[in-house]
C-alpha atoms as a PDB file:
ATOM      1  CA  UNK A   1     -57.800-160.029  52.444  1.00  0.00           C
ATOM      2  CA  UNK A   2     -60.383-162.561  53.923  1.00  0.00           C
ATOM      3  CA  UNK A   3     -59.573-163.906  57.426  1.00  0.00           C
ATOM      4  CA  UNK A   4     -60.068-167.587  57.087  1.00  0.00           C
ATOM      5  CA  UNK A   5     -60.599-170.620  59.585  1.00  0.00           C
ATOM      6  CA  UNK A   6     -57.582-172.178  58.060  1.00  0.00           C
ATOM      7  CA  UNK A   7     -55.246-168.918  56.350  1.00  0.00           C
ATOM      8  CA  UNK A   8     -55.196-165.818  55.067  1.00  0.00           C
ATOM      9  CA  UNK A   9     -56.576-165.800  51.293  1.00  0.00           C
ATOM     10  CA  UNK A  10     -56.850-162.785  49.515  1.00  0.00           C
ATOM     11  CA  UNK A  11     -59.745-161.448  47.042  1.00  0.00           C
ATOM     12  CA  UNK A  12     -59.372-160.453  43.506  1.00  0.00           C
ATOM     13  CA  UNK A  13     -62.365-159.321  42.295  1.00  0.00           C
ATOM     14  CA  UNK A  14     -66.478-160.045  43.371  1.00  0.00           C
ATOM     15  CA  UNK A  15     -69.362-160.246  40.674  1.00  0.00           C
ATOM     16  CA  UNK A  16     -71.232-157.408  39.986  1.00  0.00           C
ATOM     17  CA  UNK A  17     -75.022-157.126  39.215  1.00  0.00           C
ATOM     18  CA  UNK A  18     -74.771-157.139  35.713  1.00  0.00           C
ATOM     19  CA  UNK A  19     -72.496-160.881  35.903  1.00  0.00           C
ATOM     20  CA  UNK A  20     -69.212-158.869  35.336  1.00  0.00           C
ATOM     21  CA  UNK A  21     -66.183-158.873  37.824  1.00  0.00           C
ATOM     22  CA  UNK A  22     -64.941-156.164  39.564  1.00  0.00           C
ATOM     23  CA  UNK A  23     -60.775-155.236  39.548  1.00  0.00           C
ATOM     24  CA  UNK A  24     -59.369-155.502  42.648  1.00  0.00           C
ATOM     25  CA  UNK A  25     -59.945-151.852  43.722  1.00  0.00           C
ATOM     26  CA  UNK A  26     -63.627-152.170  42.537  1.00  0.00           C
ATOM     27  CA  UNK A  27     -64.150-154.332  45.247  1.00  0.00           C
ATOM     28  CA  UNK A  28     -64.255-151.796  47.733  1.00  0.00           C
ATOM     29  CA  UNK A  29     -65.928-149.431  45.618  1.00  0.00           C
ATOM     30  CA  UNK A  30     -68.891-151.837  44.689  1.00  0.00           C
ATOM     31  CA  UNK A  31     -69.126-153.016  48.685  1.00  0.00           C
ATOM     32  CA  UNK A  32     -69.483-149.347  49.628  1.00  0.00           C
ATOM     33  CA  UNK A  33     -72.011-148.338  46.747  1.00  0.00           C
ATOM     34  CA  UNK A  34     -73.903-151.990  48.170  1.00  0.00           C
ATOM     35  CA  UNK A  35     -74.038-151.769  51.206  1.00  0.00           C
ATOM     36  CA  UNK A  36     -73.801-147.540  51.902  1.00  0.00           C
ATOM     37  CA  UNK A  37     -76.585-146.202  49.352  1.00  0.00           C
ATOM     38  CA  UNK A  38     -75.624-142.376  48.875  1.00  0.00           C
ATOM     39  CA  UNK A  39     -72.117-142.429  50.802  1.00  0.00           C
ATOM     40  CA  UNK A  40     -69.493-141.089  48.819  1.00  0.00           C
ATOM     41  CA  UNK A  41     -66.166-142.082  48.723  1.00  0.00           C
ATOM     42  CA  UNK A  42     -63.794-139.082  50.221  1.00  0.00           C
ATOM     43  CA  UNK A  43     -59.799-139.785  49.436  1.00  0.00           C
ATOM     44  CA  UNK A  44     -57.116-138.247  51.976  1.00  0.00           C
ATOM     45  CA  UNK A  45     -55.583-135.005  50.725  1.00  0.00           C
ATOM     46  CA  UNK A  46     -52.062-136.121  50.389  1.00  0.00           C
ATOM     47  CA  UNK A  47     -50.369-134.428  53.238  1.00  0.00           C
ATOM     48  CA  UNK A  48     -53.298-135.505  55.360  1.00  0.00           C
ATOM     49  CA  UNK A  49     -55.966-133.646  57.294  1.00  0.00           C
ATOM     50  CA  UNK A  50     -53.597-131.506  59.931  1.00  0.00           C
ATOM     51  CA  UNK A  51     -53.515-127.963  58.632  1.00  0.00           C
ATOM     52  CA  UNK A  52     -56.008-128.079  55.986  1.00  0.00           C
ATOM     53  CA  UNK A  53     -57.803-124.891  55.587  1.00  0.00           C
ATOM     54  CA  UNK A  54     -61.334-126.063  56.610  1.00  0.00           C
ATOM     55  CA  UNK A  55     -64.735-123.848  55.786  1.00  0.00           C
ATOM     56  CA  UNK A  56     -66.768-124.086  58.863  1.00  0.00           C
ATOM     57  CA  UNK A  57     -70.489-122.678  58.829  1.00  0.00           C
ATOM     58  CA  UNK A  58     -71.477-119.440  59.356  1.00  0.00           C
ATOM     59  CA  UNK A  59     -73.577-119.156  62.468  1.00  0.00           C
ATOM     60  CA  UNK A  60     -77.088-119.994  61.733  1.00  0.00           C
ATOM     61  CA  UNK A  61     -77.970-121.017  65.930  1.00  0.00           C
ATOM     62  CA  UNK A  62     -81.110-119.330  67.224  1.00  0.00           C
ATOM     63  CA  UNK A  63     -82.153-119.291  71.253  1.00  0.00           C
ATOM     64  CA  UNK A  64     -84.629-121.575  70.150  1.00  0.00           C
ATOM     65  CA  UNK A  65     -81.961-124.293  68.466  1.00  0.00           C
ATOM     66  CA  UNK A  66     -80.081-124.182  71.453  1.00  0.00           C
ATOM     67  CA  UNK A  67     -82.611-124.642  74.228  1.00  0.00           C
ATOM     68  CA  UNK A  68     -83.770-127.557  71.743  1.00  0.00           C
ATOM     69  CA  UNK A  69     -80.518-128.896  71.719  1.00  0.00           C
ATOM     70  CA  UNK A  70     -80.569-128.742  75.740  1.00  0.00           C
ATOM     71  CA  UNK A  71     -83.279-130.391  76.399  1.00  0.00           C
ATOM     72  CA  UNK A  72     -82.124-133.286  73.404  1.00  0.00           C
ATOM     73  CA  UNK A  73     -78.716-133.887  74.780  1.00  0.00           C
ATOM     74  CA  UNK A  74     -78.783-133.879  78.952  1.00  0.00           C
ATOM     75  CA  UNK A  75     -76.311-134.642  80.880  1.00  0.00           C
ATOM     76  CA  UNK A  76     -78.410-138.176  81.766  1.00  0.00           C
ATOM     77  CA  UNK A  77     -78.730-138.905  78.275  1.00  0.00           C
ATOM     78  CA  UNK A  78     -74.519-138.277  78.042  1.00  0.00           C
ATOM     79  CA  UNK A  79     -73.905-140.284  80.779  1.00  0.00           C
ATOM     80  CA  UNK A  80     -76.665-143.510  79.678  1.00  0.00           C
ATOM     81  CA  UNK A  81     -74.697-143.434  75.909  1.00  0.00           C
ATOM     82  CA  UNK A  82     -70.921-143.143  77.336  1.00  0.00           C
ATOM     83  CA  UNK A  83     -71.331-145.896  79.558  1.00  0.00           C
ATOM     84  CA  UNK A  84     -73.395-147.848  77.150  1.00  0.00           C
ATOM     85  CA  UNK A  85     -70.452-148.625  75.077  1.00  0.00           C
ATOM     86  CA  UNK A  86     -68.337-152.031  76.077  1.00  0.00           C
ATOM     87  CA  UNK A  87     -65.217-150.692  78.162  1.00  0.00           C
ATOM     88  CA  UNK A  88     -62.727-152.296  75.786  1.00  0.00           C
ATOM     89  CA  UNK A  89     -64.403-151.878  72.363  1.00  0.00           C
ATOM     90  CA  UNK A  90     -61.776-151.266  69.292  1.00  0.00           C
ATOM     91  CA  UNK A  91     -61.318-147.505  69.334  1.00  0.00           C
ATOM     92  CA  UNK A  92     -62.687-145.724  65.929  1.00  0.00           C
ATOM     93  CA  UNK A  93     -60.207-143.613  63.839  1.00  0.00           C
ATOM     94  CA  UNK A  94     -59.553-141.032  66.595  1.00  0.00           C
ATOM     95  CA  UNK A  95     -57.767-143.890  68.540  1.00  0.00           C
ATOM     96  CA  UNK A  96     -60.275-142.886  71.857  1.00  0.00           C
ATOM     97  CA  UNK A  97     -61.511-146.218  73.391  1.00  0.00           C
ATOM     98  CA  UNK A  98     -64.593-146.042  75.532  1.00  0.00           C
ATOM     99  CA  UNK A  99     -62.955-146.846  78.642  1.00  0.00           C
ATOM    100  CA  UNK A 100     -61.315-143.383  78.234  1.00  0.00           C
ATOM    101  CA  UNK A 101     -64.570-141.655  78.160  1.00  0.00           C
ATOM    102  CA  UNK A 102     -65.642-143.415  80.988  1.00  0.00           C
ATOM    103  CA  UNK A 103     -63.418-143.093  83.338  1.00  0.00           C
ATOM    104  CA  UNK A 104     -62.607-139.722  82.865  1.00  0.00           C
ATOM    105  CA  UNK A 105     -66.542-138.766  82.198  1.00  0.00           C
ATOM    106  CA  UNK A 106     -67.191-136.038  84.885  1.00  0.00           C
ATOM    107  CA  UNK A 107     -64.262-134.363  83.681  1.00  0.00           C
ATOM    108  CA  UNK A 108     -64.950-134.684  79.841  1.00  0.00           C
ATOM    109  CA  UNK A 109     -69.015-134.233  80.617  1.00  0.00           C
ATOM    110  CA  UNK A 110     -69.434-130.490  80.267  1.00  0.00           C
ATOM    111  CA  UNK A 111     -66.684-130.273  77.475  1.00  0.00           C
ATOM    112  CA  UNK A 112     -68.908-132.914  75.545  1.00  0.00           C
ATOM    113  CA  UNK A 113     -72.348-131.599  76.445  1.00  0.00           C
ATOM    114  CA  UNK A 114     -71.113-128.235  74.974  1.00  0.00           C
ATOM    115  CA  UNK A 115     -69.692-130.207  72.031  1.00  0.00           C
ATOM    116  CA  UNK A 116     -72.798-132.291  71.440  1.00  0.00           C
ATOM    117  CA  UNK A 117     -75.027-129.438  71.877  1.00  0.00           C
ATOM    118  CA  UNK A 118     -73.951-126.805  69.422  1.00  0.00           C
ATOM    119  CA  UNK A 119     -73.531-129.491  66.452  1.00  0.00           C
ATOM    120  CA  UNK A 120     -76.960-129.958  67.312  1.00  0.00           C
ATOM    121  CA  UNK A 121     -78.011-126.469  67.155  1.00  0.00           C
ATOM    122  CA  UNK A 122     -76.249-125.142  64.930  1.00  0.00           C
ATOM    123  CA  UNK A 123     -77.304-128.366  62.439  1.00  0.00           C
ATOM    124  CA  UNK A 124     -73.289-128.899  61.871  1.00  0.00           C
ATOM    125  CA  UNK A 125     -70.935-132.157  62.239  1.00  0.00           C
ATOM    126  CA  UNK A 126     -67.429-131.647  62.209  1.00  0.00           C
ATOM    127  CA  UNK A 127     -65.647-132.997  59.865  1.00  0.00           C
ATOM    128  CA  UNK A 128     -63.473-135.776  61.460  1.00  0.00           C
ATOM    129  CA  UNK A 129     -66.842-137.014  62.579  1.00  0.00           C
ATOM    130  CA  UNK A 130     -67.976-137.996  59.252  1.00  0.00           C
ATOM    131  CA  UNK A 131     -65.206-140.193  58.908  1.00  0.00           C
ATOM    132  CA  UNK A 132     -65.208-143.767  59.238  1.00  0.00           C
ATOM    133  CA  UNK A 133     -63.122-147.313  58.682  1.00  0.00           C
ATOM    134  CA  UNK A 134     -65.244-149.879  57.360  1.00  0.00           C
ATOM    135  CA  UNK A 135     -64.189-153.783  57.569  1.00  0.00           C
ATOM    136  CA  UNK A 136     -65.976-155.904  55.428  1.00  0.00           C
ATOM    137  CA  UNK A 137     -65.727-159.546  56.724  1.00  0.00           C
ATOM    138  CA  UNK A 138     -67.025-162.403  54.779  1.00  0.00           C
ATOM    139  CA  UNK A 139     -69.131-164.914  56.562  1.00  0.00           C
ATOM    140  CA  UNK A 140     -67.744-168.601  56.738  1.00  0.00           C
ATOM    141  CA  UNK A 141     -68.858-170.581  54.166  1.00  0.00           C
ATOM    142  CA  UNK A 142     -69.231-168.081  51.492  1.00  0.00           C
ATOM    143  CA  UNK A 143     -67.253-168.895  48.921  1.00  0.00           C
ATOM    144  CA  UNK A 144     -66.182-165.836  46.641  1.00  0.00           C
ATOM    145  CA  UNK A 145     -65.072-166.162  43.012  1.00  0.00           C
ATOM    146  CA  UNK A 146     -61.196-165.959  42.579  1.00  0.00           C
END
Protein backbone atom coordinates (compact mmCIF):
# COMPACT_ATOMS: atom_id res chain seq x y z
CA UNK A 1 0.00 0.00 0.00
CA UNK A 2 1.10 3.64 -0.91
CA UNK A 3 0.30 6.32 1.72
CA UNK A 4 -1.26 9.07 -0.27
CA UNK A 5 -1.97 12.92 0.30
CA UNK A 6 -5.57 12.17 -0.33
CA UNK A 7 -6.11 7.94 0.59
CA UNK A 8 -4.76 4.88 0.84
CA UNK A 9 -4.21 3.25 -2.80
CA UNK A 10 -2.71 0.09 -3.12
CA UNK A 11 0.00 -1.27 -5.78
CA UNK A 12 -0.38 -4.12 -8.09
CA UNK A 13 2.52 -4.58 -9.85
CA UNK A 14 5.77 -1.98 -10.97
CA UNK A 15 7.64 -2.32 -14.44
CA UNK A 16 10.57 -4.17 -14.61
CA UNK A 17 13.76 -3.47 -16.69
CA UNK A 18 12.97 -5.50 -19.44
CA UNK A 19 9.15 -3.40 -19.88
CA UNK A 20 7.35 -6.39 -18.15
CA UNK A 21 5.22 -6.07 -14.88
CA UNK A 22 5.87 -7.56 -11.84
CA UNK A 23 2.86 -9.75 -9.75
CA UNK A 24 2.05 -8.31 -6.75
CA UNK A 25 4.61 -10.24 -4.62
CA UNK A 26 7.33 -9.36 -7.24
CA UNK A 27 7.10 -6.04 -6.14
CA UNK A 28 8.91 -6.52 -3.12
CA UNK A 29 11.19 -8.88 -4.57
CA UNK A 30 12.27 -6.54 -7.53
CA UNK A 31 12.52 -3.34 -4.87
CA UNK A 32 14.88 -5.44 -2.74
CA UNK A 33 17.05 -6.91 -5.72
CA UNK A 34 16.97 -2.71 -6.84
CA UNK A 35 17.70 -1.13 -4.34
CA UNK A 36 19.81 -3.99 -1.94
CA UNK A 37 22.42 -5.44 -4.62
CA UNK A 38 23.52 -8.91 -3.04
CA UNK A 39 20.87 -9.04 -0.04
CA UNK A 40 19.04 -12.08 -0.02
CA UNK A 41 15.72 -12.57 0.87
CA UNK A 42 15.54 -14.82 4.30
CA UNK A 43 11.69 -16.15 5.03
CA UNK A 44 10.66 -16.83 8.84
CA UNK A 45 10.85 -20.51 9.78
CA UNK A 46 7.27 -21.11 10.51
CA UNK A 47 7.20 -21.38 14.22
CA UNK A 48 9.44 -18.35 14.29
CA UNK A 49 12.96 -17.72 15.52
CA UNK A 50 12.53 -18.69 19.52
CA UNK A 51 14.08 -22.10 19.95
CA UNK A 52 15.68 -22.61 16.72
CA UNK A 53 18.77 -24.59 16.96
CA UNK A 54 21.29 -21.88 15.85
CA UNK A 55 25.16 -22.80 14.68
CA UNK A 56 27.25 -20.18 16.24
CA UNK A 57 31.09 -19.94 15.25
CA UNK A 58 33.69 -21.72 16.60
CA UNK A 59 36.11 -19.45 18.38
CA UNK A 60 38.50 -17.99 15.98
CA UNK A 61 39.40 -14.56 18.61
CA UNK A 62 43.12 -13.99 19.05
CA UNK A 63 44.68 -11.40 21.91
CA UNK A 64 45.39 -9.43 19.05
CA UNK A 65 41.46 -9.28 17.67
CA UNK A 66 40.44 -8.36 20.93
CA UNK A 67 42.78 -5.56 21.94
CA UNK A 68 41.82 -4.36 18.25
CA UNK A 69 38.40 -4.52 19.03
CA UNK A 70 39.19 -2.37 22.34
CA UNK A 71 40.71 0.20 21.07
CA UNK A 72 37.74 0.28 17.93
CA UNK A 73 34.80 0.30 20.21
CA UNK A 74 35.55 2.64 23.58
CA UNK A 75 33.40 3.42 25.86
CA UNK A 76 33.47 7.31 24.26
CA UNK A 77 32.78 6.02 20.99
CA UNK A 78 29.54 3.92 22.80
CA UNK A 79 28.44 6.74 24.46
CA UNK A 80 28.89 9.52 21.10
CA UNK A 81 26.66 6.66 18.88
CA UNK A 82 23.88 5.90 21.72
CA UNK A 83 23.16 9.35 22.23
CA UNK A 84 23.48 10.20 18.62
CA UNK A 85 20.27 8.58 17.83
CA UNK A 86 16.89 10.95 18.12
CA UNK A 87 15.31 10.00 21.66
CA UNK A 88 12.00 8.99 20.10
CA UNK A 89 13.06 7.36 16.80
CA UNK A 90 10.67 4.25 15.64
CA UNK A 91 12.24 1.30 17.41
CA UNK A 92 13.75 -1.46 14.80
CA UNK A 93 12.42 -5.09 15.00
CA UNK A 94 13.67 -5.71 18.56
CA UNK A 95 11.01 -3.12 19.71
CA UNK A 96 14.18 -1.13 21.78
CA UNK A 97 13.74 2.67 21.15
CA UNK A 98 16.77 4.82 21.69
CA UNK A 99 15.49 6.58 24.56
CA UNK A 100 15.85 3.18 26.33
CA UNK A 101 19.46 2.99 25.63
CA UNK A 102 19.91 6.28 26.76
CA UNK A 103 18.61 6.56 29.73
CA UNK A 104 19.60 3.48 31.06
CA UNK A 105 23.28 3.78 29.28
CA UNK A 106 25.69 3.47 32.31
CA UNK A 107 23.90 0.50 33.24
CA UNK A 108 23.68 -1.16 29.70
CA UNK A 109 27.45 0.38 28.83
CA UNK A 110 29.69 -2.47 29.91
CA UNK A 111 27.03 -5.17 28.87
CA UNK A 112 27.21 -3.48 25.29
CA UNK A 113 30.92 -2.75 25.14
CA UNK A 114 31.39 -6.53 25.84
CA UNK A 115 28.69 -7.20 23.22
CA UNK A 116 30.12 -4.86 20.60
CA UNK A 117 33.54 -5.97 21.21
CA UNK A 118 33.60 -9.70 20.74
CA UNK A 119 31.36 -9.49 17.40
CA UNK A 120 34.14 -7.45 16.48
CA UNK A 121 36.80 -9.78 17.35
CA UNK A 122 35.65 -12.64 16.82
CA UNK A 123 34.45 -11.24 13.03
CA UNK A 124 30.71 -12.58 14.01
CA UNK A 125 27.11 -10.77 13.95
CA UNK A 126 24.43 -12.41 15.59
CA UNK A 127 21.84 -13.34 13.87
CA UNK A 128 18.84 -11.13 14.92
CA UNK A 129 21.21 -8.39 13.93
CA UNK A 130 21.10 -9.11 10.35
CA UNK A 131 17.58 -8.63 10.32
CA UNK A 132 15.78 -5.77 9.12
CA UNK A 133 12.10 -4.16 8.08
CA UNK A 134 12.32 -2.22 5.08
CA UNK A 135 9.45 0.45 4.08
CA UNK A 136 9.49 1.47 0.73
CA UNK A 137 7.60 4.84 0.39
CA UNK A 138 6.89 6.35 -2.90
CA UNK A 139 7.64 9.98 -3.35
CA UNK A 140 4.59 12.35 -4.14
CA UNK A 141 4.08 12.79 -7.51
CA UNK A 142 5.25 9.56 -8.81
CA UNK A 143 2.74 8.03 -10.41
CA UNK A 144 3.05 4.08 -10.57
CA UNK A 145 1.36 1.90 -13.19
CA UNK A 146 -1.86 0.14 -11.86
Amino acid sequence: MILSKDEWSAVSSIQLENGEYTSEKGILEELLRVHFLGSEIIMEPSGGWDGLELEFPKWKGFWEDWAASKRVISYEKLKWAVFSFQPYKSPGIDGIMAIMLQQGFELLASKLLLLLRASLALGYIPISWRHIRVVFISKPGNHCPS
